[in-house]
Protein backbone atom coordinates (compact mmCIF):
# COMPACT_ATOMS: atom_id res chain seq x y z
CA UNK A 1 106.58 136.54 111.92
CA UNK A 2 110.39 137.66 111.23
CA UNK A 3 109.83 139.12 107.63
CA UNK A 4 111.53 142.58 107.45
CA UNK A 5 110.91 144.69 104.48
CA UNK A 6 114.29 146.26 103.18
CA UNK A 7 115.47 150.09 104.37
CA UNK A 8 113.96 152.52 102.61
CA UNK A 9 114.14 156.65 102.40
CA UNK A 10 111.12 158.51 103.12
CA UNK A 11 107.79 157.31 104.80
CA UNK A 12 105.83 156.15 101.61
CA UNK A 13 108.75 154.08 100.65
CA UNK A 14 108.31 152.29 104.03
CA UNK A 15 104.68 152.17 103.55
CA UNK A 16 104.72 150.62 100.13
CA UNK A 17 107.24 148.07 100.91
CA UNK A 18 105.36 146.44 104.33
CA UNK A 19 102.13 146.58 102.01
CA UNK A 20 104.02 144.58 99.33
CA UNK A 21 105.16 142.53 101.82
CA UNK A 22 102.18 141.78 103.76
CA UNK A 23 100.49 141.40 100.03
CA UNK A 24 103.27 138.83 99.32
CA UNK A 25 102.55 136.60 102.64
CA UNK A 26 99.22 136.73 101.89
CA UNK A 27 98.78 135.76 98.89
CA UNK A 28 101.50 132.47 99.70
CA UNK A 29 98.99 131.70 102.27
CA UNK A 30 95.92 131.81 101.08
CA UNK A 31 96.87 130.75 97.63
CA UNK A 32 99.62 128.56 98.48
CA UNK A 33 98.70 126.84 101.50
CA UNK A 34 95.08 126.40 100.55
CA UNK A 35 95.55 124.63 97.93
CA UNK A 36 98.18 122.29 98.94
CA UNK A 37 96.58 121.80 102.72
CA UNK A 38 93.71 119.80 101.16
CA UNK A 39 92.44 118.48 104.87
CA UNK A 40 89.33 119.88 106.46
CA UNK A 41 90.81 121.26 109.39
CA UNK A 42 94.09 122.82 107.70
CA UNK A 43 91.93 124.40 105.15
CA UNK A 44 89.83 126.11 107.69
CA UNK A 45 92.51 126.97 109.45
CA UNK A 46 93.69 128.68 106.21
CA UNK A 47 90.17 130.67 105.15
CA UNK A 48 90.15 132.01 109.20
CA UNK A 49 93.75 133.08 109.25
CA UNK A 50 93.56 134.38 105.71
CA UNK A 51 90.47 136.69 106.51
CA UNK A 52 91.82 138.02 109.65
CA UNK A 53 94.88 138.70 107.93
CA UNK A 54 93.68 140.70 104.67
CA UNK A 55 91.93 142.86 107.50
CA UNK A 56 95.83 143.16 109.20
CA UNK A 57 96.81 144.08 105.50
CA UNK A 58 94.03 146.82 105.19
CA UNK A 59 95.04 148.46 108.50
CA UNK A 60 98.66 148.30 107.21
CA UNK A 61 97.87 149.82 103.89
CA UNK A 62 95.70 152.47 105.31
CA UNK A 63 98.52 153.98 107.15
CA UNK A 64 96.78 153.78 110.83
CA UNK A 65 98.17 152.09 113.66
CA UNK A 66 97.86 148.27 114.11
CA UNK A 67 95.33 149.26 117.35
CA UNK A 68 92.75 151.01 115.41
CA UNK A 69 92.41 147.42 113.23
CA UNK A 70 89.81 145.11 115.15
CA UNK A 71 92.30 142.72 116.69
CA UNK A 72 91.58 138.94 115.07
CA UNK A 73 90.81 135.64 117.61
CA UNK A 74 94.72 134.62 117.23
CA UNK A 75 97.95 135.53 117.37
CA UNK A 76 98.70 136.19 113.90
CA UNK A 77 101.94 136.86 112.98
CA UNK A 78 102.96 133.29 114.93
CA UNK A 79 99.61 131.32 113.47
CA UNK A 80 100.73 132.45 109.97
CA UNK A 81 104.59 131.60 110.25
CA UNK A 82 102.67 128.09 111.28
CA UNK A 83 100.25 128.21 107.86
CA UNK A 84 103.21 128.97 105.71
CA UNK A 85 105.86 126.68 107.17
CA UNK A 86 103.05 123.65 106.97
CA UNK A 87 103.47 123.96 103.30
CA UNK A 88 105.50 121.16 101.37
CA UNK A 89 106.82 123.77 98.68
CA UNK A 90 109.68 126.05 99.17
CA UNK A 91 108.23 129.64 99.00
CA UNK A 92 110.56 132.55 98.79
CA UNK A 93 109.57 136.50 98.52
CA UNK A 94 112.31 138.35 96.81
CA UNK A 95 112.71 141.91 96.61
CA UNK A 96 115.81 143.65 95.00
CA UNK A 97 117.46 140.91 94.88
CA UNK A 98 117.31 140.02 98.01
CA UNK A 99 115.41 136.99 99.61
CA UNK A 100 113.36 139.11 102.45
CA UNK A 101 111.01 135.84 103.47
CA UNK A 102 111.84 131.88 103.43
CA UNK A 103 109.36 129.51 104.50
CA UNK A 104 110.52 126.26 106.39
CA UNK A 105 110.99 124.21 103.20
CA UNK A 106 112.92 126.63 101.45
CA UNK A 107 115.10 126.83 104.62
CA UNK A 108 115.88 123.33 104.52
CA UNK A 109 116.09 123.25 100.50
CA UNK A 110 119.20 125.84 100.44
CA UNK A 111 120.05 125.89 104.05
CA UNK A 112 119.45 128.56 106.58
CA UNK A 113 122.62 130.74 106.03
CA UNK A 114 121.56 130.85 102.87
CA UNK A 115 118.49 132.59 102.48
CA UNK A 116 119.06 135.53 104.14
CA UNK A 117 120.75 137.54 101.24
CA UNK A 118 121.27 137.38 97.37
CA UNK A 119 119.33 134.94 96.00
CA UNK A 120 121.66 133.89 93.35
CA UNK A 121 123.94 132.70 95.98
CA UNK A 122 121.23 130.45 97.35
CA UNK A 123 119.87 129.29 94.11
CA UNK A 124 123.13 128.54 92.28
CA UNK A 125 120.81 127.33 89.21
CA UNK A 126 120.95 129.15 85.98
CA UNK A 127 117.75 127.86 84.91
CA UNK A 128 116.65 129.38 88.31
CA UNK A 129 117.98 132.43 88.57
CA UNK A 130 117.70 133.47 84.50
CA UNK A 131 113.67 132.99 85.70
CA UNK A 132 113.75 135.30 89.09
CA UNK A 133 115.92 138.03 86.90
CA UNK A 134 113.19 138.50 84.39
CA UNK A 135 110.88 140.89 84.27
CA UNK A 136 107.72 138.39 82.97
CA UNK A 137 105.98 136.04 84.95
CA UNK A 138 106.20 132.27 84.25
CA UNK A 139 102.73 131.57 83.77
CA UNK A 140 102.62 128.28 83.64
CA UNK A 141 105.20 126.00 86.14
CA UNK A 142 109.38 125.49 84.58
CA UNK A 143 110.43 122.00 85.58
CA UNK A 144 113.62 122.17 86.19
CA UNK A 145 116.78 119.97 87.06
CA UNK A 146 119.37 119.63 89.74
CA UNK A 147 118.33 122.27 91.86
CA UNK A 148 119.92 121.14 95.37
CA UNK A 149 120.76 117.87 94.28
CA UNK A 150 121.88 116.37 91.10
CA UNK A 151 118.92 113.50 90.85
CA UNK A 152 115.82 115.86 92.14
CA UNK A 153 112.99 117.56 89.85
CA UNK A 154 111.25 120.92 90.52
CA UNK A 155 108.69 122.68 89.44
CA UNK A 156 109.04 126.79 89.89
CA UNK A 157 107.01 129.45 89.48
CA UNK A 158 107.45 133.28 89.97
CA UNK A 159 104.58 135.46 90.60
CA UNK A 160 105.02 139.68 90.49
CA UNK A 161 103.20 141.32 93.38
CA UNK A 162 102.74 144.77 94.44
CA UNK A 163 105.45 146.44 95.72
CA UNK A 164 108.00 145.08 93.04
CA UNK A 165 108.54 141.78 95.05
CA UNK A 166 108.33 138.36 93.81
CA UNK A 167 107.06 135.04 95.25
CA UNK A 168 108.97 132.24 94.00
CA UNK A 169 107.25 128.87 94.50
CA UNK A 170 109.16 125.22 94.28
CA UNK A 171 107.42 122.52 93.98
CA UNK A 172 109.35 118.88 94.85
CA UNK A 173 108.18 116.43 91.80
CA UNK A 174 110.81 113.95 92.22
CA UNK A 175 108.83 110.97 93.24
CA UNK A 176 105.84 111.79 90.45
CA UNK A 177 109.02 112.20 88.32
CA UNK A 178 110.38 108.68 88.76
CA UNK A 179 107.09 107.28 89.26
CA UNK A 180 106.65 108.49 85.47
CA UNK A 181 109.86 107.21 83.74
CA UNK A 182 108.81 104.09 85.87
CA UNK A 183 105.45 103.93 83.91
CA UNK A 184 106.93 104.64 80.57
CA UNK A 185 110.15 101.77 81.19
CA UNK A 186 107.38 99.50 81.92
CA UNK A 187 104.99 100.07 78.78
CA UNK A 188 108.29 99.67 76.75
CA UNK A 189 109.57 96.70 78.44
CA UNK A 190 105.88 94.92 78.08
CA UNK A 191 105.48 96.05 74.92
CA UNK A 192 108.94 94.50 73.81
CA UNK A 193 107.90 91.16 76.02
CA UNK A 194 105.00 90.88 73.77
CA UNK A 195 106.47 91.80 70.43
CA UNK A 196 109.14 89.22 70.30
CA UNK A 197 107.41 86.51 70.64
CA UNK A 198 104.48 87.85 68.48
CA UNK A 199 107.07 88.60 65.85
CA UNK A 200 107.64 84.37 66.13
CA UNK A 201 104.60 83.56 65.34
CA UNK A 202 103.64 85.61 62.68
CA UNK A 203 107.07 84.64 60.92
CA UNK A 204 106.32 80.74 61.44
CA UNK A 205 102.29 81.69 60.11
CA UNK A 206 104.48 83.31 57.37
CA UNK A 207 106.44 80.45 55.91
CA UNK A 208 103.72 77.76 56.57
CA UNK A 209 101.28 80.00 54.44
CA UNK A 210 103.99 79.63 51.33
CA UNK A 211 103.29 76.44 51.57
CA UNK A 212 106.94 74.56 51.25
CA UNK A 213 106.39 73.77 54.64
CA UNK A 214 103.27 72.16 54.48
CA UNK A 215 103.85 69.29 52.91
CA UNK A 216 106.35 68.06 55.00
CA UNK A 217 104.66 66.86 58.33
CA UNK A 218 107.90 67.03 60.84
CA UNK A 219 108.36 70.47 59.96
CA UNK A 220 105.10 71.49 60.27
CA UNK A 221 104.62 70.19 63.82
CA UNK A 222 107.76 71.75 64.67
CA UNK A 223 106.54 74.44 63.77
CA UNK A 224 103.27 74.58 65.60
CA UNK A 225 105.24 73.28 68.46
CA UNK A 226 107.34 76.63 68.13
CA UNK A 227 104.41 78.85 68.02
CA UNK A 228 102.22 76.92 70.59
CA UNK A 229 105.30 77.93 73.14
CA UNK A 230 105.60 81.58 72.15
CA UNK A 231 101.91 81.94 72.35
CA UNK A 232 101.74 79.92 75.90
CA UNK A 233 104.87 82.54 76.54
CA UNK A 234 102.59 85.73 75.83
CA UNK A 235 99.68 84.38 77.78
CA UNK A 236 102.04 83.70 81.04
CA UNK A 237 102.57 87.28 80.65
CA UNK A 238 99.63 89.12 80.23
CA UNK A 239 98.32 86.92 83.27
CA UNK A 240 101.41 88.14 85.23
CA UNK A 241 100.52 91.81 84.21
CA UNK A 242 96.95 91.42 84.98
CA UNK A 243 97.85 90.00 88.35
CA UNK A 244 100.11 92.53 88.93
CA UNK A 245 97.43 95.34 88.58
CA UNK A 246 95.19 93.50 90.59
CA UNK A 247 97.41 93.02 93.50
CA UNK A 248 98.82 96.73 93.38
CA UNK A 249 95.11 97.90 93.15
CA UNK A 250 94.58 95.94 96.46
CA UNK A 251 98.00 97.29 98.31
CA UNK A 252 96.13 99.30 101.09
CA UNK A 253 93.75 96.39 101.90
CA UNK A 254 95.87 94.42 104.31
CA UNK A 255 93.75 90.48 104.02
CA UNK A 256 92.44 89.86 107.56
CA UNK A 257 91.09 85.95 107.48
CA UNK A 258 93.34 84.38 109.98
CA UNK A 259 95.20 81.17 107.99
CA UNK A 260 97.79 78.61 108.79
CA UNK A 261 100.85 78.92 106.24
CA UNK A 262 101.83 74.99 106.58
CA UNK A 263 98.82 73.56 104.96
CA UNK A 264 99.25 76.11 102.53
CA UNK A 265 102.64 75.09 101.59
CA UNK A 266 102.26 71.36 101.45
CA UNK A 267 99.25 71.72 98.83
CA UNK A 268 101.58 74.15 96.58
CA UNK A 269 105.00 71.99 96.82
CA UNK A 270 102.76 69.10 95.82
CA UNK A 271 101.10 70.32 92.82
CA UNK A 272 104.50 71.57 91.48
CA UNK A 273 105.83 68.32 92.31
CA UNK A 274 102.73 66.77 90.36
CA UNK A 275 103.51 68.75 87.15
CA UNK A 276 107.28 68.30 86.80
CA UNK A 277 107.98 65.38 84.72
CA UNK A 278 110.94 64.81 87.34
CA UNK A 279 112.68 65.50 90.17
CA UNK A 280 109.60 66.05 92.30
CA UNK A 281 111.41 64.78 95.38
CA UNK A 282 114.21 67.56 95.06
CA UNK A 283 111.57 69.66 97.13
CA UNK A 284 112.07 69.38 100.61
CA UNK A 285 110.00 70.59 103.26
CA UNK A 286 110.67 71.69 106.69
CA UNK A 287 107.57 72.61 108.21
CA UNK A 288 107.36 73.94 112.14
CA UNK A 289 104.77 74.80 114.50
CA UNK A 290 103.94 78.42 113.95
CA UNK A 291 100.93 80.90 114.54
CA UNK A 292 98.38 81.59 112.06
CA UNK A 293 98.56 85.52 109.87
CA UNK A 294 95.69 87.69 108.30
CA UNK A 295 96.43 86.59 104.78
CA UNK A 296 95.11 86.13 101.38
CA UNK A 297 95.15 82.55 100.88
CA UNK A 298 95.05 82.70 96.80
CA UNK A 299 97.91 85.45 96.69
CA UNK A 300 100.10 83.32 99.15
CA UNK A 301 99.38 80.22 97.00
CA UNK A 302 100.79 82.41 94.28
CA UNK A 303 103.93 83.64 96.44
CA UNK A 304 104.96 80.03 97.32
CA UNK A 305 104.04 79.11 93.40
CA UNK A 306 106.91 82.02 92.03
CA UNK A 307 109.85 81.29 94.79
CA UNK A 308 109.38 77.76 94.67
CA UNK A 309 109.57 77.92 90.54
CA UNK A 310 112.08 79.77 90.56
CA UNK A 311 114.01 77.71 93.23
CA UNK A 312 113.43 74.87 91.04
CA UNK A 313 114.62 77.03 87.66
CA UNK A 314 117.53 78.27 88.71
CA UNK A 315 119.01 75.61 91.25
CA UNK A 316 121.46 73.17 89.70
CA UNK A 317 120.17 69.96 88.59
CA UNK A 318 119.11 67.32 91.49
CA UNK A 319 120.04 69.64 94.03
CA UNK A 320 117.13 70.02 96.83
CA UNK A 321 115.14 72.94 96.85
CA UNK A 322 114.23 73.56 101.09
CA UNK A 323 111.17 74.84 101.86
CA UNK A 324 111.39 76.03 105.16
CA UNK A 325 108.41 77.51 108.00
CA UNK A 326 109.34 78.49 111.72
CA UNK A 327 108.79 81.23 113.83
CA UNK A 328 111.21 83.93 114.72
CA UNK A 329 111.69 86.83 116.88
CA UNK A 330 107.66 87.01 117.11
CA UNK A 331 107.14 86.50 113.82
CA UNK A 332 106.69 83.65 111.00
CA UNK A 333 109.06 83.28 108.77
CA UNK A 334 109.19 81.18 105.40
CA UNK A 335 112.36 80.44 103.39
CA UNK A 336 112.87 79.11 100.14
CA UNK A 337 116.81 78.15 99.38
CA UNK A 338 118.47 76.46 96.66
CA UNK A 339 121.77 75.55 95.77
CA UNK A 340 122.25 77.36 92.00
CA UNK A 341 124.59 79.95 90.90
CA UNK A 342 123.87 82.44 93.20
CA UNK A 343 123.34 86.11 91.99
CA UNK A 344 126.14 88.47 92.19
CA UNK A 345 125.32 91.41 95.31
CA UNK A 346 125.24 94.29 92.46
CA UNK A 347 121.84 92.44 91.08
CA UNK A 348 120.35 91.76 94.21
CA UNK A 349 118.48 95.52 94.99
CA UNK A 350 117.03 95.23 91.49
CA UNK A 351 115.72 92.07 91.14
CA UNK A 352 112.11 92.79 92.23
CA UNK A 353 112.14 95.87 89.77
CA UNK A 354 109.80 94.67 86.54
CA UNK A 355 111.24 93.32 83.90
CA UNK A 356 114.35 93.05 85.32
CA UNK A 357 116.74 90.15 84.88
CA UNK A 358 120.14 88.42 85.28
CA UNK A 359 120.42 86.79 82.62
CA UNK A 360 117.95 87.54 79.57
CA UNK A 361 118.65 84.82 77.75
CA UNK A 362 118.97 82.62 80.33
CA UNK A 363 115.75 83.61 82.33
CA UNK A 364 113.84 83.53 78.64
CA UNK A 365 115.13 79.79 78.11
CA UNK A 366 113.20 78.52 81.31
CA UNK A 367 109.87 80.31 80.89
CA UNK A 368 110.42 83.47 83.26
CA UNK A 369 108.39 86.49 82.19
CA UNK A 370 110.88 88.50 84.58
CA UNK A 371 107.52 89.63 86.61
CA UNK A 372 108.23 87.05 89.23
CA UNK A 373 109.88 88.78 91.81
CA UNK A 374 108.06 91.93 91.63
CA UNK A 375 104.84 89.80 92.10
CA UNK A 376 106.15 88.27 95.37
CA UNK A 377 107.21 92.09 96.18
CA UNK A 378 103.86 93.36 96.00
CA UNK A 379 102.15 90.34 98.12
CA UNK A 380 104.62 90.68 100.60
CA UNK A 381 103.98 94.60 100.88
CA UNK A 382 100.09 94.02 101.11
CA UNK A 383 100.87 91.52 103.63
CA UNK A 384 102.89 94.09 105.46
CA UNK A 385 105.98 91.41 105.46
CA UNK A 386 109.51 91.52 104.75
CA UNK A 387 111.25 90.27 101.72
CA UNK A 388 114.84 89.53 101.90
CA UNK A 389 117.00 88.12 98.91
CA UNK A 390 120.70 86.58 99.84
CA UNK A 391 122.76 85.13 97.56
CA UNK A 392 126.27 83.69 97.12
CA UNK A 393 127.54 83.16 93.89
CA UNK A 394 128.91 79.34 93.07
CA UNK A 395 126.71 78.59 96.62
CA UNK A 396 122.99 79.60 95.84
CA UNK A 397 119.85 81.99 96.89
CA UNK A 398 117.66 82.12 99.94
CA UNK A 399 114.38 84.30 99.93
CA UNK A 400 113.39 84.95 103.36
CA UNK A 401 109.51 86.39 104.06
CA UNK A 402 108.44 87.53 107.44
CA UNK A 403 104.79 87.36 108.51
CA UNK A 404 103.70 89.33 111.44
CA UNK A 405 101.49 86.90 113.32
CA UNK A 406 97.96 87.78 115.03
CA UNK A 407 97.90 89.71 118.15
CA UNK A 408 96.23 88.00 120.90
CA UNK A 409 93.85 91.31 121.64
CA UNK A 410 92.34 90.70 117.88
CA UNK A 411 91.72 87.08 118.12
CA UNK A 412 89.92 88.04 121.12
């Protein structure tokens, strides 16, 4: 352990400070490092090495020396450096304004040069430092903003302990913090998918119930025709968003019934041929010999359903829309490519984001629900493929998913 308690005059100085010290690295390990170290193991590890060191403490704070204290099973100044540094969160111990302890995180939060002096100059956060300067405890975590880098959330908290020192905790939320305004983009975006068509309807249900419409038949069925669209609109939707949640539900279940992607494909490309009124034969096929994959064979179906549609959507009129199946580098590899407009490379990292699109308008006008993409994301991830998008504008797109095929020592 290389914690050093500042100089002091006189003995009892000396004395109080190692006991608040000691106090201060226990109570970061036990309550720190218990409760984040959730597994078995680490939290036994954490209960021993807590124990034997309250007992270090009481030898320390009775003012004998370390031999007279039954010596514990490990070594425990090096065990507890290990404890602490295991822990996720930064953890400092400040005394007079001086950082006298920093755990591994916090060492790689501000940087090592860092956290060996005035904390100000390692924190460099106002929101930060305002909270170590004060006298009162936070109580309850401060999220804060910025700390270290620009885009990252924290949560801190500062604890008093005896001996005037203070353990300062930080907590890295970023991820829960995106995952959040990820949750809260997408109940607005649905809820705005819904609305406007539902708005549609209800204004159509509006003017036929005044009854000038009515009467006249053509306008009538124009109007149902209008509202049967929107309404066939909101239903391709909430059966996007309800396969969505089933396939993200599913993510750590990787499918594991062997099954040949050809046959697959050749069912799918003819059924979409079947149900376009023309230009069927614009989907070509280019089938090869390749091994079978642990696969789902409904979410596949569903895959090969989006890229083709969209293939056909957003292709130029009686261009061909390849279907392509080989094996590659070890792998099987399907490719959908057509000749459209292409997609500019500033769109390409967001287009399997939800809700995201193009062209609004555009992607509205041929039935897209702009949950395609992040559909055949999720698939591919529970598939443990690769999805690549390329695109050349004025040329067109290619979606490229990799398979890894069945190892010979499971199929026997």
């Amino acid at each position: 352990m290389k914690y050093e308690a500042l100089p002091s005059t006189g003995q009892e100085s000396a004395m109080s400070d190692r006991r608040g010290a000691h106090a201060v690295l226990a109570f970061a390990m036990v309550a720190g490092a218990a409760w984040l170290l959730a597994a078995p193991l680490a939290a036994s590890l954490v209960v021993g090495v807590g124990a034997a060191f309250f007992t270090w403490i009481a030898g320390a704070a009775s003012g004998e020396p370390a031999a007279l204290v039954p010596a514990p099973v490990v070594d425990l100044p090096d065990r507890t450096q290990e404890v602490i540094d295991a822990v996720d969160d930064a953890l400092l111990i400040i005394e007079r304004q001086r950082i006298t302890y920093a755990n591994h995180a916090a060492r790689r939060l501000f940087g090592a040069e860092r956290v060996e002096g005035d904390y100000r100059l390692a924190l460099r956060h106002p929101v930060a430092a305002d909270l170590i300067a004060s006298d009162r405890e936070t109580g309850d975590p401060v999220e804060i903003a910025g700390l270290g880098d620009a885009d990252r959330r924290w949560v801190m908290s500062v604890r008093h302990v005896e001996g005037g020192a203070k353990l300062v905790t930080l907590r890295d939320r970023t991820d829960s913090w995106i995952a959040e305004r990820m949750r809260v983009d997408f109940v607005a975006n649905a809820s705005h998918e819904l609305r406007t068509p539902l708005a549609t309807i209800l204004g159509f249900i509006e003017t036929l119930n005044e009854g000038r419409a009515v009467e006249d038949t053509a306008i009538r069925q124009r109007f149902l025709g209008i509202m049967m669209g929107e309404a066939k609109r909101m239903q391709q939707l909430v059966d996007d968003l309800i396969s969505l949640s089933r396939i993200e539900a599913d993510r750590f279940s990787v499918p594991q019934t062997p099954l040949a992607l050809g046959p697959v494909i050749e069912e799918v490309a003819g059924v979409i041929r079947s149900g376009l009124r023309e230009g069927g034969d614009r989907i070509e096929l280019a089938i090869e010999s390749a091994p079978e994959v642990r696969a789902d064979r409904v979410q596949i179906g569903q895959l090969l359903h989006n890229l083709i549609g969209n293939a056909i959507k957003y292709g130029r009129p009686a261009t061909p829309i390849r279907v392509a199946l080989d094996q590659a580098q070890g792998r099987v590899r399907l490719r959908i490519t057509d000749q459209g407009e292409g997609i500019s490379p500033e769109h390409l990292p967001r287009l399997t984001e939800r809700f995201y699109r193009v062209d609004a308008g555009r992607s509205r006008s041929v039935g897209g629900t702009g949950l395609g993409l992040a559909i055949v994301k999720h698939i591919a991830e529970r598939h443990r493929a690769t999805l690549d998008i390329e695109s050349k504008v004025g040329v067109g797109t290619t979606v490229t998913v990799t398979f890894p095929v069945i190892s010979r020592e499971s199929l026997s």
